[in-house]
PDB file of N, CA and C in Angstrom:
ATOM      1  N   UNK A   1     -22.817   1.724   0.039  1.00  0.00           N
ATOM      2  CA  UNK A   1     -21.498   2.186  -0.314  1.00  0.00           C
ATOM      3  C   UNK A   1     -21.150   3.378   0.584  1.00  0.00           C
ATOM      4  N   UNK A   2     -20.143   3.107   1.684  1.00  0.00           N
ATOM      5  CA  UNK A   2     -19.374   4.425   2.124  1.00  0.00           C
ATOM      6  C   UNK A   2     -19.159   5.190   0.954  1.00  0.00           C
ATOM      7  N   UNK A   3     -19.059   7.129   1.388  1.00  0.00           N
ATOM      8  CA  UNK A   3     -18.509   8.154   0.862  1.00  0.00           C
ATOM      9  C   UNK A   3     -16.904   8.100   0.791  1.00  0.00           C
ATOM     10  N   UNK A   4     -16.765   9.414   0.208  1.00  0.00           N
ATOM     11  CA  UNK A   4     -14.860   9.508   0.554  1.00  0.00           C
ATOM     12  C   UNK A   4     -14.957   9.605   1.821  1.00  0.00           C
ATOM     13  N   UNK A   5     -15.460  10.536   2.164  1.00  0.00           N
ATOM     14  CA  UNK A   5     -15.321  11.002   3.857  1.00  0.00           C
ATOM     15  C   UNK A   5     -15.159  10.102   4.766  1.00  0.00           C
ATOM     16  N   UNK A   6     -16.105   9.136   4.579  1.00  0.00           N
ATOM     17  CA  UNK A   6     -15.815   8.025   5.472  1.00  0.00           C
ATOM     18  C   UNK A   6     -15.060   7.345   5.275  1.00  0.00           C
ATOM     19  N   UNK A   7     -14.324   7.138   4.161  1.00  0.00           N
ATOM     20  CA  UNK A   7     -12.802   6.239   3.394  1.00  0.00           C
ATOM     21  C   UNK A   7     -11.999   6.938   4.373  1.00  0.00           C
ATOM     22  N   UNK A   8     -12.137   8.326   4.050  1.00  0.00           N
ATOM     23  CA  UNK A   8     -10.781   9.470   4.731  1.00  0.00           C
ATOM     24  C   UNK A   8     -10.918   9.098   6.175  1.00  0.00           C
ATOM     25  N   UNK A   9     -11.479   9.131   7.204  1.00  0.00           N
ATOM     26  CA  UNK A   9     -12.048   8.793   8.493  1.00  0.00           C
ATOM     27  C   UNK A   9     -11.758   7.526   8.910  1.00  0.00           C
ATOM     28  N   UNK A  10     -11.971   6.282   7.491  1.00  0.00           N
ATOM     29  CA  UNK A  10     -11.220   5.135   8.400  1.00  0.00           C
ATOM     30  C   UNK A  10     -10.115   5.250   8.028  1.00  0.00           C
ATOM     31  N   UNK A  11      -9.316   5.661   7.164  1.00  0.00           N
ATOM     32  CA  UNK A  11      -7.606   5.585   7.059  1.00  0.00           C
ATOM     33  C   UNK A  11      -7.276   6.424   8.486  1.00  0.00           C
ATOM     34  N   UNK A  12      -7.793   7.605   8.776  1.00  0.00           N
ATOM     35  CA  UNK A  12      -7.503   8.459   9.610  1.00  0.00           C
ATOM     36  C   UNK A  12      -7.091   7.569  11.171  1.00  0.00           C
ATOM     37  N   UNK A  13      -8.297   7.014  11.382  1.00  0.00           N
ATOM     38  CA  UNK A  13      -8.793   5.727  12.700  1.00  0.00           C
ATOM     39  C   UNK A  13      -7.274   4.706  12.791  1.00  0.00           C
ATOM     40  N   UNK A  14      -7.179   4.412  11.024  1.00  0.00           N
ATOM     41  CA  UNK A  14      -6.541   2.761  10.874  1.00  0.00           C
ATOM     42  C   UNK A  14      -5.315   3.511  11.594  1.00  0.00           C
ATOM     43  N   UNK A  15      -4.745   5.059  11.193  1.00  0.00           N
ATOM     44  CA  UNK A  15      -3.445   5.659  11.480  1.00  0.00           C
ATOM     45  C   UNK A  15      -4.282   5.655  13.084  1.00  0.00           C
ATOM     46  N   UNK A  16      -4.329   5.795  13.592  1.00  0.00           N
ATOM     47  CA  UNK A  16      -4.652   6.184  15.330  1.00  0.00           C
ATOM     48  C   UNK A  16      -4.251   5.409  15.951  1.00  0.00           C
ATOM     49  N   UNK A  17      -4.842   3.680  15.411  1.00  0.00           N
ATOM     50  CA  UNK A  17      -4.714   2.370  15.769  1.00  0.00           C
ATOM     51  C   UNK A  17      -3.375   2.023  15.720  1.00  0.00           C
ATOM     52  N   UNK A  18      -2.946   1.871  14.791  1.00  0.00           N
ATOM     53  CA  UNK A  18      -1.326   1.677  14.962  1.00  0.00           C
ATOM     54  C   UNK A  18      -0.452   2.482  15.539  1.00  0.00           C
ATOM     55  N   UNK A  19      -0.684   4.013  15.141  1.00  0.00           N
ATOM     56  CA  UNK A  19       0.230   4.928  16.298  1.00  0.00           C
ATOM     57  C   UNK A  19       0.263   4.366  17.543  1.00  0.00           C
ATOM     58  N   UNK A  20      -0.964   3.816  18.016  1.00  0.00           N
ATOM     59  CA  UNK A  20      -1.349   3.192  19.294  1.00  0.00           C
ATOM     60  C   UNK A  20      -0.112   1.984  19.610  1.00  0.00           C
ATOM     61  N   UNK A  21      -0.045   0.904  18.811  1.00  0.00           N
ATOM     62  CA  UNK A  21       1.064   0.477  18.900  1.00  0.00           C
ATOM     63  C   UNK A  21       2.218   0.691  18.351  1.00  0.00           C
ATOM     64  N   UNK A  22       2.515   1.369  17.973  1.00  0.00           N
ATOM     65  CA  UNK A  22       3.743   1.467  17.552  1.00  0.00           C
ATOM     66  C   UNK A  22       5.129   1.943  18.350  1.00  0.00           C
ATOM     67  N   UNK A  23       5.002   1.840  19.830  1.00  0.00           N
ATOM     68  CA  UNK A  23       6.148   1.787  20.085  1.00  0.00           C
ATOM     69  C   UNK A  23       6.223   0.325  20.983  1.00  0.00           C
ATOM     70  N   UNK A  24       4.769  -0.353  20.698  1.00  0.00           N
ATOM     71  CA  UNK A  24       5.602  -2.197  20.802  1.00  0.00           C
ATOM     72  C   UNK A  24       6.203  -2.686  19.620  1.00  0.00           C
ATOM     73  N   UNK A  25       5.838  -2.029  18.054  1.00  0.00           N
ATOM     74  CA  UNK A  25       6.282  -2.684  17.603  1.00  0.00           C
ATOM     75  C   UNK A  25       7.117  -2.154  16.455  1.00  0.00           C
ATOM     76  N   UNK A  26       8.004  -1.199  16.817  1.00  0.00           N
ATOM     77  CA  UNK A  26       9.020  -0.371  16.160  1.00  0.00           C
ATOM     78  C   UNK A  26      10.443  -0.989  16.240  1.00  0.00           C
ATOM     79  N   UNK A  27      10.466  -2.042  17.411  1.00  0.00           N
ATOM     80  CA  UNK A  27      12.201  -2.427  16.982  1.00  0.00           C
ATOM     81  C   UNK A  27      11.517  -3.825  16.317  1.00  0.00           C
ATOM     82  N   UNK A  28      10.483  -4.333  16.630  1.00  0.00           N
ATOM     83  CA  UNK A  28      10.576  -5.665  15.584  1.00  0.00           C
ATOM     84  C   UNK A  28       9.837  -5.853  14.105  1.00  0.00           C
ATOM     85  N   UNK A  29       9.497  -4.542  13.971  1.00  0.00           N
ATOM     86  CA  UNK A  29       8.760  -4.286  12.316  1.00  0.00           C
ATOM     87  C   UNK A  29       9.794  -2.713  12.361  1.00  0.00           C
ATOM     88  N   UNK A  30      10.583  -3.145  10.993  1.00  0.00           N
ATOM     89  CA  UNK A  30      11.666  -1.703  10.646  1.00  0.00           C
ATOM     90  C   UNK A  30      11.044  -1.797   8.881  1.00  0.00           C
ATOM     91  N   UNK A  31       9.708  -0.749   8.910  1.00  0.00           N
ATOM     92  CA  UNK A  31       9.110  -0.842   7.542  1.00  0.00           C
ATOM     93  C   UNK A  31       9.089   0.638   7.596  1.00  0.00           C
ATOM     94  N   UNK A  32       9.628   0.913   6.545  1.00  0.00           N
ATOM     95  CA  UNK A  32       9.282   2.093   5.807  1.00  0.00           C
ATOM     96  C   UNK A  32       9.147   2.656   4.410  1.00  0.00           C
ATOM     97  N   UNK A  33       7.758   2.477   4.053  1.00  0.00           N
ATOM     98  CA  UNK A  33       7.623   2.292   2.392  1.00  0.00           C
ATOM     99  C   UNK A  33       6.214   3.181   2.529  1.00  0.00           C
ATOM    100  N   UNK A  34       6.575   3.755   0.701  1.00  0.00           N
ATOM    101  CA  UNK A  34       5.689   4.351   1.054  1.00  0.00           C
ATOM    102  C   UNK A  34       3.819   3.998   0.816  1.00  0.00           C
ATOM    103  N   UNK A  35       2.919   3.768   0.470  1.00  0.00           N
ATOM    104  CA  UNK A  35       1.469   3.055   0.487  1.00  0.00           C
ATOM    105  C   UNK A  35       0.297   3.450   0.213  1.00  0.00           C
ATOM    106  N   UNK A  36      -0.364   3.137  -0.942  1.00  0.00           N
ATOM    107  CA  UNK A  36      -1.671   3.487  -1.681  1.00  0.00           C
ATOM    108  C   UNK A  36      -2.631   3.150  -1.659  1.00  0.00           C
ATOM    109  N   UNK A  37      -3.812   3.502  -1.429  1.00  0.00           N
ATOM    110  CA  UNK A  37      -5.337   2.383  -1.378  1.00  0.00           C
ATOM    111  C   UNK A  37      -5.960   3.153  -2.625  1.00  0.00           C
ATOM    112  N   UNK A  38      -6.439   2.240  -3.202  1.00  0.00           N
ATOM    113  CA  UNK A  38      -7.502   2.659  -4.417  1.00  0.00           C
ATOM    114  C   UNK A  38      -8.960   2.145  -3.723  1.00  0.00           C
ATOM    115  N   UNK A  39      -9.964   3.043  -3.749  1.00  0.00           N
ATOM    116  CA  UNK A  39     -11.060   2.544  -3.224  1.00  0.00           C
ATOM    117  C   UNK A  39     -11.614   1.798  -4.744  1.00  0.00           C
ATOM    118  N   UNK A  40     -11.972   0.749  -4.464  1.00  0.00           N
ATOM    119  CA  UNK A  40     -12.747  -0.024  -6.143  1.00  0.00           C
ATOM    120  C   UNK A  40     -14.103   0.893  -6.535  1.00  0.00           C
ATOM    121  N   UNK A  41     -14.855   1.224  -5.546  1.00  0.00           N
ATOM    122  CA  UNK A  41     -16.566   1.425  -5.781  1.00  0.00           C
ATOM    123  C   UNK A  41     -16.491   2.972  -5.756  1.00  0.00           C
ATOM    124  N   UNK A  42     -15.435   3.675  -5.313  1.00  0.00           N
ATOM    125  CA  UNK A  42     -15.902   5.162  -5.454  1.00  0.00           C
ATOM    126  C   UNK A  42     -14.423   5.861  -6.375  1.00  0.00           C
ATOM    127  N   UNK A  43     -14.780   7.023  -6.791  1.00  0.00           N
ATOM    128  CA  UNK A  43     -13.321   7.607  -7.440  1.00  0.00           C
ATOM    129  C   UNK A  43     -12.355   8.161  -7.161  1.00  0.00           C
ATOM    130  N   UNK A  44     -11.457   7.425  -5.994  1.00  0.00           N
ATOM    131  CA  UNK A  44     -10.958   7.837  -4.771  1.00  0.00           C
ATOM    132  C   UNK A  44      -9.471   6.925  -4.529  1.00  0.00           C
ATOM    133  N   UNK A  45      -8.175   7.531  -4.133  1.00  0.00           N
ATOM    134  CA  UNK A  45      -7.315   7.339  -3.817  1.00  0.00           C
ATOM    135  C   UNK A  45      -6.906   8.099  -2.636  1.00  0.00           C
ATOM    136  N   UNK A  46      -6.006   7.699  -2.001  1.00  0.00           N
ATOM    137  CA  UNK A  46      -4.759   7.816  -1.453  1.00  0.00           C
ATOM    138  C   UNK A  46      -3.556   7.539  -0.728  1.00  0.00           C
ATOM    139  N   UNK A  47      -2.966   8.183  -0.521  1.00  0.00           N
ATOM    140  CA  UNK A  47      -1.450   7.805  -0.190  1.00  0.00           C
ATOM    141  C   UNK A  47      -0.919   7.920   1.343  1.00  0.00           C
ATOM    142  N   UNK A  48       0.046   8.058   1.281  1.00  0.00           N
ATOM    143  CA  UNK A  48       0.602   7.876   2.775  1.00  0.00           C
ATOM    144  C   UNK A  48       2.278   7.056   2.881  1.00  0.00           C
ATOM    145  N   UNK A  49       2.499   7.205   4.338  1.00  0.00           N
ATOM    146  CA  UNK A  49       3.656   6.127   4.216  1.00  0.00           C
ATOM    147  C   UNK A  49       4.086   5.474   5.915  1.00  0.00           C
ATOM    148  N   UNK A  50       3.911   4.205   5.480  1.00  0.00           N
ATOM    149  CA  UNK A  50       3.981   3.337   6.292  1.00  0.00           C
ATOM    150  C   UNK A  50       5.678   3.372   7.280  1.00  0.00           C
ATOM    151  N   UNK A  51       5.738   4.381   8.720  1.00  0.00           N
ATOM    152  CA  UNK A  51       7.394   4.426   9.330  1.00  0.00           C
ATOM    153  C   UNK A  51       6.933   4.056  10.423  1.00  0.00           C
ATOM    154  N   UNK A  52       8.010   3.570  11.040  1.00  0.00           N
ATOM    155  CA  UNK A  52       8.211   3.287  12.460  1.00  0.00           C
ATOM    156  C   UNK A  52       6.949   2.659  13.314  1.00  0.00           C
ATOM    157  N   UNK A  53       6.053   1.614  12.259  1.00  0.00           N
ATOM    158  CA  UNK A  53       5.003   1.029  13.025  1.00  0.00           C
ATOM    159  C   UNK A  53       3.524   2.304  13.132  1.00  0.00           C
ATOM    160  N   UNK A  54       4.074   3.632  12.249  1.00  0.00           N
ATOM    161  CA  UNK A  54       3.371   4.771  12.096  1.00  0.00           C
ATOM    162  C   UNK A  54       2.499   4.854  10.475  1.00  0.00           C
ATOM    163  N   UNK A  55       1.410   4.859  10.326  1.00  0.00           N
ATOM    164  CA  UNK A  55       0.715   5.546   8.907  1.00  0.00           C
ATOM    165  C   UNK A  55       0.732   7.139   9.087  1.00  0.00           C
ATOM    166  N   UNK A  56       1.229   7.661   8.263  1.00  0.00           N
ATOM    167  CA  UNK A  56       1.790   8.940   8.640  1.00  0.00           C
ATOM    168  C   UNK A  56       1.395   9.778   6.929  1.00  0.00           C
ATOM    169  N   UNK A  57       1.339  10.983   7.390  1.00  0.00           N
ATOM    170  CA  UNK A  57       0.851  12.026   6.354  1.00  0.00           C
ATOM    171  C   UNK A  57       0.133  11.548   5.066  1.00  0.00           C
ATOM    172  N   UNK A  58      -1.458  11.024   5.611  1.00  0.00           N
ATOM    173  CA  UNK A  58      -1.988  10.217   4.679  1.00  0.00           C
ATOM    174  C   UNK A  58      -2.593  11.630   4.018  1.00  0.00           C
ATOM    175  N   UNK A  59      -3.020  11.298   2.446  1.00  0.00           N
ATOM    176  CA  UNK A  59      -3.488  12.452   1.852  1.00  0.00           C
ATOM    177  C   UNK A  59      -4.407  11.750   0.680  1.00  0.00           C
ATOM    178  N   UNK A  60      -4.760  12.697   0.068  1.00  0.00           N
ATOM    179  CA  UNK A  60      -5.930  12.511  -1.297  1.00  0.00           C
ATOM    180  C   UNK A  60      -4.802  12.328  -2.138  1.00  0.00           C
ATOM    181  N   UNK A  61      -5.436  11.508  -3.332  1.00  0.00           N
ATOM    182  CA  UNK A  61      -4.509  11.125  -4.487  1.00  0.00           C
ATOM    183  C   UNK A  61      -4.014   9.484  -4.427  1.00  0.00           C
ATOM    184  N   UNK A  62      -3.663   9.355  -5.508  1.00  0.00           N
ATOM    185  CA  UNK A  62      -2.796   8.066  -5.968  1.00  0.00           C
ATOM    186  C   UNK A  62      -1.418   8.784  -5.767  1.00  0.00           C
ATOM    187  N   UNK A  63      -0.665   7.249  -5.461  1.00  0.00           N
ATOM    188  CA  UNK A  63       1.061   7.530  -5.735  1.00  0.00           C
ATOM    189  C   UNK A  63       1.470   6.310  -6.436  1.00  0.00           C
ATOM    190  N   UNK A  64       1.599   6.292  -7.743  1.00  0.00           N
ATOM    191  CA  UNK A  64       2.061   5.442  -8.750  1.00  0.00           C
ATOM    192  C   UNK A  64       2.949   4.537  -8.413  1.00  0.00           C
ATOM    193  N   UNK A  65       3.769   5.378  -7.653  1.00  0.00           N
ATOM    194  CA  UNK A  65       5.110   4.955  -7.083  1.00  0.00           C
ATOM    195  C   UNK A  65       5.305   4.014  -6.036  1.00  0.00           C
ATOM    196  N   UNK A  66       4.520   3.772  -5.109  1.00  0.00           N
ATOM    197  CA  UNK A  66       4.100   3.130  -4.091  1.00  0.00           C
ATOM    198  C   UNK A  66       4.344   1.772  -3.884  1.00  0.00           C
ATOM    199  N   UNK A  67       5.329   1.671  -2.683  1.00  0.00           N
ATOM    200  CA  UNK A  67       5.640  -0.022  -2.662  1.00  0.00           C
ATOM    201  C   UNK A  67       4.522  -0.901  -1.835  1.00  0.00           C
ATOM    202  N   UNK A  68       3.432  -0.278  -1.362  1.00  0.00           N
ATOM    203  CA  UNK A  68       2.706  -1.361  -1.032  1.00  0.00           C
ATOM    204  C   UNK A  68       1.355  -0.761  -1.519  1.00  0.00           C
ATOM    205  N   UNK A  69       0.672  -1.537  -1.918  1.00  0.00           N
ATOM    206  CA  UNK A  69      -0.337  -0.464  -2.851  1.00  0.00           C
ATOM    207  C   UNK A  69      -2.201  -1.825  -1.987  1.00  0.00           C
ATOM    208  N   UNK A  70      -2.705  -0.814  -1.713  1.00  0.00           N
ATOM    209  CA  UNK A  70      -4.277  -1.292  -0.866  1.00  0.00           C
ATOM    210  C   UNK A  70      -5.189  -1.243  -1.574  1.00  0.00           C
ATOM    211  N   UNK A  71      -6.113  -2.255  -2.259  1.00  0.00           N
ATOM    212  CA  UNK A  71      -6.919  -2.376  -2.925  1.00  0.00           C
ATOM    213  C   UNK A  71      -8.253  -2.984  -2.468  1.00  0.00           C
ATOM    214  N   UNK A  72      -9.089  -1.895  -2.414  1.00  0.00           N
ATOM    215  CA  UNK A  72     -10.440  -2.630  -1.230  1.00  0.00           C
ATOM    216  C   UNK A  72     -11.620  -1.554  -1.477  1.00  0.00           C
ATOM    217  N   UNK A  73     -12.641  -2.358  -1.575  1.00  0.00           N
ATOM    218  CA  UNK A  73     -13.950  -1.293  -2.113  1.00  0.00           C
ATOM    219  C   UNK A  73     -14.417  -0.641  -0.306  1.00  0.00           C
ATOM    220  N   UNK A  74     -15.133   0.279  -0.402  1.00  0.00           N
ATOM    221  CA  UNK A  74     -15.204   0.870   0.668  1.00  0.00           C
ATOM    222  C   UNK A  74     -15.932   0.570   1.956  1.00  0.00           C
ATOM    223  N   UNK A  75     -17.294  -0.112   1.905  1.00  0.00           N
ATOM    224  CA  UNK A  75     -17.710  -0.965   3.250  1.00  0.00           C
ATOM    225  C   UNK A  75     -16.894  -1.894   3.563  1.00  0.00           C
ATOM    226  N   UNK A  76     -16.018  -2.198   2.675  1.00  0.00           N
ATOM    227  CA  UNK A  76     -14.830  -3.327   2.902  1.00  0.00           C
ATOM    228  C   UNK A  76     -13.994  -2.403   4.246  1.00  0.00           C
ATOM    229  N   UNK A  77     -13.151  -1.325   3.185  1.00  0.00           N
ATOM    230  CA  UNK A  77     -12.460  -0.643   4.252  1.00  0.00           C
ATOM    231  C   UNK A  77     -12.900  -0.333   5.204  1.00  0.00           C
ATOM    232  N   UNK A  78     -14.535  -0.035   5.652  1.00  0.00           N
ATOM    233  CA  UNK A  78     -14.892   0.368   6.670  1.00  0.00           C
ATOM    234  C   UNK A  78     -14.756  -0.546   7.891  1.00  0.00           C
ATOM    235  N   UNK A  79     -15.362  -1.495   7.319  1.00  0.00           N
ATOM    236  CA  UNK A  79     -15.302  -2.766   8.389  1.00  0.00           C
ATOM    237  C   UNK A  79     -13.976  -3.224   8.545  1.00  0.00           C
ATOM    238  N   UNK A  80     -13.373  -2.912   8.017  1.00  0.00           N
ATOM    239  CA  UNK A  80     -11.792  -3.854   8.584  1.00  0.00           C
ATOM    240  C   UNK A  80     -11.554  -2.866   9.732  1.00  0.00           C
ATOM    241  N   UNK A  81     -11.833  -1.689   9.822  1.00  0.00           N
ATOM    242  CA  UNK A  81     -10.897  -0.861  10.297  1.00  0.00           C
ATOM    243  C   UNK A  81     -11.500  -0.810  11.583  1.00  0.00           C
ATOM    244  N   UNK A  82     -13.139  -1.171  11.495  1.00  0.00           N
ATOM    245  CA  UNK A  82     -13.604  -1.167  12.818  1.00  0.00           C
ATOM    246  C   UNK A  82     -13.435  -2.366  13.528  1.00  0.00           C
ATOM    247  N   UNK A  83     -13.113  -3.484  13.190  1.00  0.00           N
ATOM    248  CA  UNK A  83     -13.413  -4.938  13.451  1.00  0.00           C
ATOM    249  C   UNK A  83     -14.010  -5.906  13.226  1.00  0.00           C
ATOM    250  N   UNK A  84     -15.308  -5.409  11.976  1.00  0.00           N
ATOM    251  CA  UNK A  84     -15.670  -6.369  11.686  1.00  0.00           C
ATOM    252  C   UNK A  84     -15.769  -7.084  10.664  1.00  0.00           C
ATOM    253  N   UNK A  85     -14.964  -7.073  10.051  1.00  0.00           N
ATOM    254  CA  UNK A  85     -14.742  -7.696   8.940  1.00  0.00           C
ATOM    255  C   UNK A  85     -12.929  -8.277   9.419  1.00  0.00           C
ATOM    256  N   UNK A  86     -12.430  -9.491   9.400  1.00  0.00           N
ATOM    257  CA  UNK A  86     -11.384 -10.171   9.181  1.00  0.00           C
ATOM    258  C   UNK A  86     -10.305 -10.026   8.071  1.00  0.00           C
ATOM    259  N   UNK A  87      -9.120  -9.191   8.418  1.00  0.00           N
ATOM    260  CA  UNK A  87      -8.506  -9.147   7.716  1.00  0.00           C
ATOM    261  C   UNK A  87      -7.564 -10.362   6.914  1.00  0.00           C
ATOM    262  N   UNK A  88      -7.796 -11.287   7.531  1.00  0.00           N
ATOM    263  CA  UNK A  88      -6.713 -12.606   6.631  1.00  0.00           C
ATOM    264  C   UNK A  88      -7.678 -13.104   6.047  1.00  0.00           C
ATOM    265  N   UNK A  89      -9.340 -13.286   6.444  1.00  0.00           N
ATOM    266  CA  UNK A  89     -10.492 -13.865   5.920  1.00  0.00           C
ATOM    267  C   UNK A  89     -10.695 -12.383   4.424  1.00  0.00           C
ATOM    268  N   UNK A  90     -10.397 -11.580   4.672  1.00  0.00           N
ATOM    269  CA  UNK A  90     -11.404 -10.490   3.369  1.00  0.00           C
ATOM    270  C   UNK A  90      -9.719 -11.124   2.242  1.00  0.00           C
ATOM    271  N   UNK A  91      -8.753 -10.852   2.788  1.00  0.00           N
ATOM    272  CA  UNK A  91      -7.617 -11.116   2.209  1.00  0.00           C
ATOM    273  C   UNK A  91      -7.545 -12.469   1.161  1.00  0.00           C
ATOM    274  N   UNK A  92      -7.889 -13.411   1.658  1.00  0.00           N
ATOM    275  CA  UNK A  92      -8.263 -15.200   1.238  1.00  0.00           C
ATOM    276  C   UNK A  92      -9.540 -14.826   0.096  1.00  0.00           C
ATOM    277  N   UNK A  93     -10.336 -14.071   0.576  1.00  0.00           N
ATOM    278  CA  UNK A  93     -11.469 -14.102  -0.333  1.00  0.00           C
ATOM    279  C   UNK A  93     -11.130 -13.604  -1.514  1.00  0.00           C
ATOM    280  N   UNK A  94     -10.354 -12.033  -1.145  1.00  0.00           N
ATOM    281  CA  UNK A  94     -10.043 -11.293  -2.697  1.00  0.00           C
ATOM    282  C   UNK A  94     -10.948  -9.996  -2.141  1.00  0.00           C
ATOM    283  N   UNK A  95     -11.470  -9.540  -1.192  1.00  0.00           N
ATOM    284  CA  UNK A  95     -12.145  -8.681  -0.621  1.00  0.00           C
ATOM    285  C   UNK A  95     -11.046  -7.666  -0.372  1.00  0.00           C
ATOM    286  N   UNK A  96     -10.107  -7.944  -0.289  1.00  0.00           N
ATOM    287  CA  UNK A  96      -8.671  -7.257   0.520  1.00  0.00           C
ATOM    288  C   UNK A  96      -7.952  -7.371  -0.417  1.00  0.00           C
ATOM    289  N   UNK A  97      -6.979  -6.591  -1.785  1.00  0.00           N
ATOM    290  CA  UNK A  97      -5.798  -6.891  -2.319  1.00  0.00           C
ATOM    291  C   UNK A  97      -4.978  -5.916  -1.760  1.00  0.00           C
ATOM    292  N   UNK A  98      -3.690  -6.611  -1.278  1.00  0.00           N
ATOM    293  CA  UNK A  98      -2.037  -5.924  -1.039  1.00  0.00           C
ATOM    294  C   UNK A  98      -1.351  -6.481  -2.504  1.00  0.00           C
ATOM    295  N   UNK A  99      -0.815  -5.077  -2.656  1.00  0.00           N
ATOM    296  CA  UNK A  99       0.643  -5.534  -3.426  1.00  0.00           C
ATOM    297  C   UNK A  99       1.692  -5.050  -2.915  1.00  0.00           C
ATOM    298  N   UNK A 100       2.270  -5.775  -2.359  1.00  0.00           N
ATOM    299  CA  UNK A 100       3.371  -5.651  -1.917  1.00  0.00           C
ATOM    300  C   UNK A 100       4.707  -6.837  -2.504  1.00  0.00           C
ATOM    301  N   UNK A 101       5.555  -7.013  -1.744  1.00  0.00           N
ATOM    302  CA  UNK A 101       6.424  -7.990  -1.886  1.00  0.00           C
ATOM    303  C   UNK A 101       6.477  -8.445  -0.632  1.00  0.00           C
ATOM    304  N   UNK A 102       7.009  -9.878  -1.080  1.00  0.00           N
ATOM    305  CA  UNK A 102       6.552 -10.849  -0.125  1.00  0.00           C
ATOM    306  C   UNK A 102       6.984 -10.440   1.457  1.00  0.00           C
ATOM    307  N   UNK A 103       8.458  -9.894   1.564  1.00  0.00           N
ATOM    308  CA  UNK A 103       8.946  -9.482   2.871  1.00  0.00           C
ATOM    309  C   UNK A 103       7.781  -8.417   3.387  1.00  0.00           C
ATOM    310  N   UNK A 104       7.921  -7.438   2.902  1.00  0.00           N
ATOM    311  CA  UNK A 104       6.674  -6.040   2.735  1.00  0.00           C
ATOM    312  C   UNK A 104       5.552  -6.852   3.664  1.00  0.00           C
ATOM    313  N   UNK A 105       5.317  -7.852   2.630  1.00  0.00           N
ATOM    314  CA  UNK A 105       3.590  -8.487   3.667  1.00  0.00           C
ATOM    315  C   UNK A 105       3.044  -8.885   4.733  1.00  0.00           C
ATOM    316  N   UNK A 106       4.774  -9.654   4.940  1.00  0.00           N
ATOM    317  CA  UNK A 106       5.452 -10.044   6.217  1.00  0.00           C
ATOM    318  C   UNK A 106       4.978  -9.456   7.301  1.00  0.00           C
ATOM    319  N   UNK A 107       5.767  -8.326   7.334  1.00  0.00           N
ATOM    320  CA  UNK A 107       6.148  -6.829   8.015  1.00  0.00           C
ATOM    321  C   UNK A 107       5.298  -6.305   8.548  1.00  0.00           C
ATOM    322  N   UNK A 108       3.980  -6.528   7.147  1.00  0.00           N
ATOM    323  CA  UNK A 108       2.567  -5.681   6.973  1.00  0.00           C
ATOM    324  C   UNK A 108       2.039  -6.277   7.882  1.00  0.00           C
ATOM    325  N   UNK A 109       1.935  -7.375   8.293  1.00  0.00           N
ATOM    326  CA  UNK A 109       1.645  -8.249   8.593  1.00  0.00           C
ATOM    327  C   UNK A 109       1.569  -8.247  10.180  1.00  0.00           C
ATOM    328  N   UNK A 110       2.943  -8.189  10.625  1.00  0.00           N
ATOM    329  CA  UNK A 110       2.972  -8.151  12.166  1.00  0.00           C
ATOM    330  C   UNK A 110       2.412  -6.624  12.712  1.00  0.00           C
ATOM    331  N   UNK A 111       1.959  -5.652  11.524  1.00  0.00           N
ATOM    332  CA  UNK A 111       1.500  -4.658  12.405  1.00  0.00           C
ATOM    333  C   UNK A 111       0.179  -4.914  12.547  1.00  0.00           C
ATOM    334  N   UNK A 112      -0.525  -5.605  11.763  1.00  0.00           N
ATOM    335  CA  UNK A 112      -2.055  -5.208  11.732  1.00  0.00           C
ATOM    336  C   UNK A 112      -1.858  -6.151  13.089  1.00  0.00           C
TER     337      UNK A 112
END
């Protein structure tokens, strides 16, 4: 079982990775919502918000409020974020839950 630290470290990475693209893919993904991961295996949340192809001011905590909400135990998160673990494969399994709405997933979708 990853720590928080290392939860915090791959959200940190996952935001690096997409900043990375995000100015290929800012005029054809226009998402801005805001986004929660609950880690399952440790006692750990947080938040953030998904702009301009950007994960941006991720922090500690839950946000109740949250239109796309990340549900994934933590060697889970680790490995997605590095590559090895398959995100449409952990997704199919149930390894990966999004709640989002269906457009949202879409969206979610063309960034990863």
């Amino acid at each position: 079982m990853a720590t928080i630290e290392e939860c915090r470290a791959a959200l940190d990475a996952l935001a690096a990775k997409l900043a990375e693209n995000a100015d290929s893919v800012r005029g054809k993904v226009d998402l801005d919502r805001t986004l929660a991961a609950e880690i399952t295996d440790l006692p750990a949340h947080f938040h953030g918000r998904l702009a301009q192809g950007r994960l941006i001011d991720i922090a500690d905590g839950d946000d109740p409020d949250a239109k796309i909400r990340l549900i994934v135990g933590s060697d889970d998160l680790i490995a997605l974020v590095a590559g090895d673990l398959d995100f449409g494969r952990a997704f199919a399994s149930g390894r990966v839950k999004i709640k989002a709405n269906l457009f949202d997933l879409l969206k979610l979708k063309a960034l990863l």
